[in-house]
N, C-alpha and C. Protein backbone atom coordinates (compact mmCIF):
# COMPACT_ATOMS: atom_id res chain seq x y z
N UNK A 1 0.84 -1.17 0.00
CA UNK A 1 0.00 0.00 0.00
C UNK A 1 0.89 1.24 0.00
N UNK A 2 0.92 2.05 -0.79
CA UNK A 2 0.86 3.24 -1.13
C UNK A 2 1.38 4.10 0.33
N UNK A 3 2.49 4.58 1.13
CA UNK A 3 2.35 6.01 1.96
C UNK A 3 1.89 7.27 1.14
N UNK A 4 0.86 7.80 2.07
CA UNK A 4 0.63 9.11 1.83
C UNK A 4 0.81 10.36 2.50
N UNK A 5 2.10 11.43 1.21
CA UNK A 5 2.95 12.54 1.79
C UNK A 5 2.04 13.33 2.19
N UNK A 6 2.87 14.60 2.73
CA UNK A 6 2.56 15.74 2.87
C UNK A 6 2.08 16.31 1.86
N UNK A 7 2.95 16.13 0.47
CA UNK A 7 2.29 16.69 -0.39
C UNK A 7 0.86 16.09 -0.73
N UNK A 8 1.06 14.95 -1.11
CA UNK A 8 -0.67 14.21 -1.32
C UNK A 8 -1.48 15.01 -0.83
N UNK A 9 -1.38 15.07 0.23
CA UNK A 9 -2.56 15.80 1.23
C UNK A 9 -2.64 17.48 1.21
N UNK A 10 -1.48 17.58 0.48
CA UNK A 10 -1.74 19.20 0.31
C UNK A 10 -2.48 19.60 -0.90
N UNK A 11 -2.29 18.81 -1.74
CA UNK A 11 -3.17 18.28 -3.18
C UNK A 11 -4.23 18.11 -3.20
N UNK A 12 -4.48 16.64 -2.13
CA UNK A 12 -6.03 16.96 -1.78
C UNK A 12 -6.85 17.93 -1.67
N UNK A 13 -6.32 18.71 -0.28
CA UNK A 13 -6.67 19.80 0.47
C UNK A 13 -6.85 21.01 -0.25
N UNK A 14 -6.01 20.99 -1.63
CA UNK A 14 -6.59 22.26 -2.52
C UNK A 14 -7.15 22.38 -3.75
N UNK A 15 -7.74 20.46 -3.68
CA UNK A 15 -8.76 20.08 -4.86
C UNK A 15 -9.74 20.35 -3.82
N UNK A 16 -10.26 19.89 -2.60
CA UNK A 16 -11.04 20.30 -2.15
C UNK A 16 -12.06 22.10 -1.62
N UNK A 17 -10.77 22.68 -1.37
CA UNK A 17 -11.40 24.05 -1.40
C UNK A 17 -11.71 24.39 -2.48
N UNK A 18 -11.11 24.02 -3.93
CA UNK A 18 -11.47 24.46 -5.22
C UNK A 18 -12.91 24.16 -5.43
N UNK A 19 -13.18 22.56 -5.06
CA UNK A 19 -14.91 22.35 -4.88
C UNK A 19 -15.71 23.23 -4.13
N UNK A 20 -15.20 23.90 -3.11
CA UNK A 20 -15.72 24.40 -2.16
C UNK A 20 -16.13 26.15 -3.11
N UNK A 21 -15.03 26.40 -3.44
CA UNK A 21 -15.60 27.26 -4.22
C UNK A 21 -16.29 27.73 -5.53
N UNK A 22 -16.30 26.41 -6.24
CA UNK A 22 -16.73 26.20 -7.20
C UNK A 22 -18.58 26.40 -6.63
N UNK A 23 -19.16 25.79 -5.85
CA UNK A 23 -20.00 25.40 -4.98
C UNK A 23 -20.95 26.93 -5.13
N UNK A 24 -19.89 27.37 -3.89
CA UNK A 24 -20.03 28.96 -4.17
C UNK A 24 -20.27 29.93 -5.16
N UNK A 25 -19.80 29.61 -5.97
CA UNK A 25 -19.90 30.31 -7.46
C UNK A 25 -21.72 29.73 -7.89
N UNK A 26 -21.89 28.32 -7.95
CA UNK A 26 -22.78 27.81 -8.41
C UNK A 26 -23.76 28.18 -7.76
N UNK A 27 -23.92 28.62 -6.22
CA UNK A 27 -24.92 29.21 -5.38
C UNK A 27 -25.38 30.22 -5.70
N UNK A 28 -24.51 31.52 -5.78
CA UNK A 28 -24.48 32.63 -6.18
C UNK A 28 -25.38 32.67 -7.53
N UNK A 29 -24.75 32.27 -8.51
CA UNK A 29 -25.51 32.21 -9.93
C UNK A 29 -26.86 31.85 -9.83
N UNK A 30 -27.34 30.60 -9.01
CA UNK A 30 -28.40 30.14 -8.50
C UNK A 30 -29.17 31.17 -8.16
N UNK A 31 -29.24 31.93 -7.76
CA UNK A 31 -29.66 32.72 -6.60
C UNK A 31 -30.10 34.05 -7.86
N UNK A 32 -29.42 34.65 -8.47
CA UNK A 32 -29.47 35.77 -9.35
C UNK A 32 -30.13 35.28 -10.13
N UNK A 33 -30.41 34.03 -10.54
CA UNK A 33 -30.96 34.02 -11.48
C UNK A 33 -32.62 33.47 -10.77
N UNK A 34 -32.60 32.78 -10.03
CA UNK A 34 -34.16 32.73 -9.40
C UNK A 34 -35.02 33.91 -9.47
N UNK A 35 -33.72 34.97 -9.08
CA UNK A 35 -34.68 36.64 -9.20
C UNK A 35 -35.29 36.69 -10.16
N UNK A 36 -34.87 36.06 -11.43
CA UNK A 36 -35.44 36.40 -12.88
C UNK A 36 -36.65 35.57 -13.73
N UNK A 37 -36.33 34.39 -12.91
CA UNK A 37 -36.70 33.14 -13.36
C UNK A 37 -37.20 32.42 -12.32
N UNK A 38 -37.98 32.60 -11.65
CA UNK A 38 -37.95 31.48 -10.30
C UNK A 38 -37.98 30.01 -10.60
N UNK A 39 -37.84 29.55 -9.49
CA UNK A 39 -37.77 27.92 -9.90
C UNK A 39 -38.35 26.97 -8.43
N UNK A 40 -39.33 26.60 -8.71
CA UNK A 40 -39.31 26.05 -7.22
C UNK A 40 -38.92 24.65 -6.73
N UNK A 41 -37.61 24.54 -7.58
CA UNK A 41 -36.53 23.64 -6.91
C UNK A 41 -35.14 24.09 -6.57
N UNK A 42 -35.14 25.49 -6.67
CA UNK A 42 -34.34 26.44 -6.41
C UNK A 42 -33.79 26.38 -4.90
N UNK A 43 -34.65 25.46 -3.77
CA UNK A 43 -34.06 25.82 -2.90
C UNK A 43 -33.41 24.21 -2.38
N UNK A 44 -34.03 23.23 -3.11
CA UNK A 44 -33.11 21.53 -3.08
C UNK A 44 -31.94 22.29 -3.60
N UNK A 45 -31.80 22.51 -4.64
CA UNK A 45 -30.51 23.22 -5.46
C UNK A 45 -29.65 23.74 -4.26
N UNK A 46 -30.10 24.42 -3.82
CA UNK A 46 -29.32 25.29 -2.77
C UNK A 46 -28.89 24.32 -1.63
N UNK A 47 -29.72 23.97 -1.14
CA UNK A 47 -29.34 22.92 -0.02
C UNK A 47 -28.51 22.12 -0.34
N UNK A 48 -27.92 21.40 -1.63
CA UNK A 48 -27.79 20.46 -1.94
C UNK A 48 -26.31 20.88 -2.23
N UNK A 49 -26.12 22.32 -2.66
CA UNK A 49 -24.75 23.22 -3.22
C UNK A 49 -24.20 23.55 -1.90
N UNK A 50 -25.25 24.20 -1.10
CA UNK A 50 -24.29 24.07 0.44
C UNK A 50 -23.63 22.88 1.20
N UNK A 51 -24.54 21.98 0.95
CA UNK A 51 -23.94 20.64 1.87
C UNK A 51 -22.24 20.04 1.22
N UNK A 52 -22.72 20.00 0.03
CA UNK A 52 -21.09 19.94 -1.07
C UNK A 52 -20.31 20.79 -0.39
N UNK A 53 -20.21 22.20 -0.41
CA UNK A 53 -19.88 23.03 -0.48
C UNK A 53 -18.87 23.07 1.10
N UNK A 54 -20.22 22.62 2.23
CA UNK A 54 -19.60 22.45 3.29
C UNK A 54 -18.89 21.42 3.38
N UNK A 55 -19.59 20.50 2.83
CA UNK A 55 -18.67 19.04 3.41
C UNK A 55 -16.90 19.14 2.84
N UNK A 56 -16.96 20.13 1.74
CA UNK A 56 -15.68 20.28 0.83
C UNK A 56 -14.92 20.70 1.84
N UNK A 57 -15.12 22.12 2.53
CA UNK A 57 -14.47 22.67 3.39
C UNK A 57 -14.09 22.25 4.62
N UNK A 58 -15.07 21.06 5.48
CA UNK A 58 -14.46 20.37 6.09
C UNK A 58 -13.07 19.37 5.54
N UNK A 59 -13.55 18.58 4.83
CA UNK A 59 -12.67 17.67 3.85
C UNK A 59 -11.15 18.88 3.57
N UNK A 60 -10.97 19.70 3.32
CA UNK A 60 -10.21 20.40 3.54
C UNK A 60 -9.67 20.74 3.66
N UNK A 61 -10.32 20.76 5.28
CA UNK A 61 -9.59 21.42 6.71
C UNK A 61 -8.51 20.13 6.92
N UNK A 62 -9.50 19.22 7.26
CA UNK A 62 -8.61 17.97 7.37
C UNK A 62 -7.30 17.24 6.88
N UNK A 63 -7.62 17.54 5.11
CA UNK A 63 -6.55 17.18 4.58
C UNK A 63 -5.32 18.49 4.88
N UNK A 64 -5.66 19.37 5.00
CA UNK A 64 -4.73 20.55 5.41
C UNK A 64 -3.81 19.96 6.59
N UNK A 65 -4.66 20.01 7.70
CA UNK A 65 -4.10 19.31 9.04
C UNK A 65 -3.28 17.65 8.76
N UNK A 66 -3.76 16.99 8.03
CA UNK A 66 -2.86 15.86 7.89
C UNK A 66 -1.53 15.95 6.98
N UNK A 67 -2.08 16.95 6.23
CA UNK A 67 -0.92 17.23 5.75
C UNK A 67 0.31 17.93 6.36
N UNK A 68 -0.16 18.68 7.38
CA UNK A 68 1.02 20.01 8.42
C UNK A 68 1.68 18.64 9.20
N UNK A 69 0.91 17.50 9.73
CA UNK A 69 1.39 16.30 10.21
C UNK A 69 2.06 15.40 9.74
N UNK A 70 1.98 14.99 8.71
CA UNK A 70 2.99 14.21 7.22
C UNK A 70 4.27 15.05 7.24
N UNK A 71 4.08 16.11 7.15
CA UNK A 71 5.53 17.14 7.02
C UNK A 71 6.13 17.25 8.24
N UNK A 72 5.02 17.28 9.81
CA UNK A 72 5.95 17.28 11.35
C UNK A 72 7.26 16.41 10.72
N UNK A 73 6.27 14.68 10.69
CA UNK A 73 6.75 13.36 10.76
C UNK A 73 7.62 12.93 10.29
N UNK A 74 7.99 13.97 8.44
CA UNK A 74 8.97 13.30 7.52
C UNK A 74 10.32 14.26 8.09
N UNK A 75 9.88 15.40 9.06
CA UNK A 75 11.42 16.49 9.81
C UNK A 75 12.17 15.38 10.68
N UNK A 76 11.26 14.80 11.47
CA UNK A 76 12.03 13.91 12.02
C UNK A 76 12.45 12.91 11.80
């Protein structure tokens, strides 16, 4: 099996915020355009872009932190 670096996880960690903001972007647009157009699944949409959105940013956080730990581990 495979070790996984510091870097891996820093990789991860900034495919994940990229989802996270991608998310964001997709909310936003969502949203401006309901003004124009309503939709009344506009707000599953939403719920559904936040939960991604959050779960990304947890996912993240995490790989961030495992990664600051991969790098303690490989100093010593």
């Amino acid at each position: 099996m495979k070790t996984v670096t510091a870097r891996d996880w820093t990789r991860r960690s900034q495919l994940c915020f990229g989802v996270a903001v991608i998310c964001v972007l997709f909310l936003v647009e969502t949203a401006v355009a309901h003004r124009s157009v309503p939709h009344p699944a506009s707000p599953i949409i939403w719920g559904v872009l936040g939960l991604v959105g959050t779960g990304a940013v947890v996912a993240g956080i995490v790989c961030r932190l495992r990664a600051r730990r991969a790098g303690q581990a490989a100093r010593r």
